[in-house]
Protein backbone atom coordinates (compact mmCIF):
# COMPACT_ATOMS: atom_id res chain seq x y z
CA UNK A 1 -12.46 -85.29 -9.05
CA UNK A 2 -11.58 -85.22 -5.05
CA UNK A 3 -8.33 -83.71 -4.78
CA UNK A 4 -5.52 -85.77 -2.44
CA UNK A 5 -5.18 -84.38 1.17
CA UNK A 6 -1.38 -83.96 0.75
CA UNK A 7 -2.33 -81.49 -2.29
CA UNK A 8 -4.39 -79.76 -0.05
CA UNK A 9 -1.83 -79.34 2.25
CA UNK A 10 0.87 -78.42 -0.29
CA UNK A 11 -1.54 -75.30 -1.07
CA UNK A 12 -2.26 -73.90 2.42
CA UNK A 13 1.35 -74.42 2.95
CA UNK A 14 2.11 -72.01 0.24
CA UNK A 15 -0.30 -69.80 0.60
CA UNK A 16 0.25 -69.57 4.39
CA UNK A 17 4.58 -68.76 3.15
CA UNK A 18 2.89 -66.08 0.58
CA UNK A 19 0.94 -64.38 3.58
CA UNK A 20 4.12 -64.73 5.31
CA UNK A 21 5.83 -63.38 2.91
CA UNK A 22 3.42 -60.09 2.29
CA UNK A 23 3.22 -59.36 5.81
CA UNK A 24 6.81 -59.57 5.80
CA UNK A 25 7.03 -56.87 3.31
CA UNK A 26 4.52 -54.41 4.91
CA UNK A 27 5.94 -54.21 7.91
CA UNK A 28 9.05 -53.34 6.31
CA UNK A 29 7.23 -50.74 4.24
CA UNK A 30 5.99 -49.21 7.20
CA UNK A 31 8.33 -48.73 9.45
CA UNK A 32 8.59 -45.04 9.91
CA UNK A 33 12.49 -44.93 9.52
CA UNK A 34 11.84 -46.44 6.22
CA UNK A 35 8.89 -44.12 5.24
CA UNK A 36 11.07 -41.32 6.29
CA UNK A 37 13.85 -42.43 3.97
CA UNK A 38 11.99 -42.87 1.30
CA UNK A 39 10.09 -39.41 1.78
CA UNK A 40 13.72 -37.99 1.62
CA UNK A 41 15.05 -39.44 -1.52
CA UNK A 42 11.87 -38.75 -3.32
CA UNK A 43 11.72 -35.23 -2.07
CA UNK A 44 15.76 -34.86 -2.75
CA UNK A 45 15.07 -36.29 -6.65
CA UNK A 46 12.67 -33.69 -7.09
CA UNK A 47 14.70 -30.88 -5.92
CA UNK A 48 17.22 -31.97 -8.09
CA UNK A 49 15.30 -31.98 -11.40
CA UNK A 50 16.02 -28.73 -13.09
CA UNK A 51 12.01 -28.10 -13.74
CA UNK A 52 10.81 -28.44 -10.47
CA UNK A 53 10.67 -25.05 -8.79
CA UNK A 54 13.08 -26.06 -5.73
CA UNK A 55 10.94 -23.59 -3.02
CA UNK A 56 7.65 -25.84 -4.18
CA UNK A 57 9.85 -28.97 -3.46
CA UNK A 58 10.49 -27.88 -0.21
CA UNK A 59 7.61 -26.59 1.26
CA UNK A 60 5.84 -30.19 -0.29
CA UNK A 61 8.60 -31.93 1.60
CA UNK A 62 8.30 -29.89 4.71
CA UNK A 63 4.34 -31.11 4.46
CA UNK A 64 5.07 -34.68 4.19
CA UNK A 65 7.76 -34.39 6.99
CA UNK A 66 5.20 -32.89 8.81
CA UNK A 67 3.32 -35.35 8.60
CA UNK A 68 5.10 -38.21 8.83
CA UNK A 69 5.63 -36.77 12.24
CA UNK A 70 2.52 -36.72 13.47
CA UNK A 71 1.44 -40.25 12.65
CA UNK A 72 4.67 -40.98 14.03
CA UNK A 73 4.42 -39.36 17.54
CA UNK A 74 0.24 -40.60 17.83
């Protein structure tokens, strides 16, 4: 069964708005501020979790910060 053109066009519309939309949301994902953040508040619930040793915490956070930093500054 051929398929009408206006269907056809209906689809790549949405799947063009879906690639929008993804492409959208990586960028927003990885822009470094944002990384950064997010590096933070996962390092900072850690720390805060009785269990965790907090010097482990740290020196894993000081590593990520690290290197967040250099893929930043190449």
């Amino acid at each position: 069964m051929a398929r009408d053109t206006e269907d056809i066009e209906r689809e790549i519309e949405k799947a063009r708005n879906q690639l929008a939309s993804t492409l959208d949301e990586l960028s927003v994902r990885a822009n470094p501020k944002n990384l950064v953040a997010s590096t933070k508040q996962t390092i900072l619930a850690k720390v805060n979790q009785p269990q965790v040793k907090k010097y482990a915490a740290v020196a894993a956070g000081t590593v990520v910060g690290l290197l967040v930093l250099r893929r930043i500054l190449r």
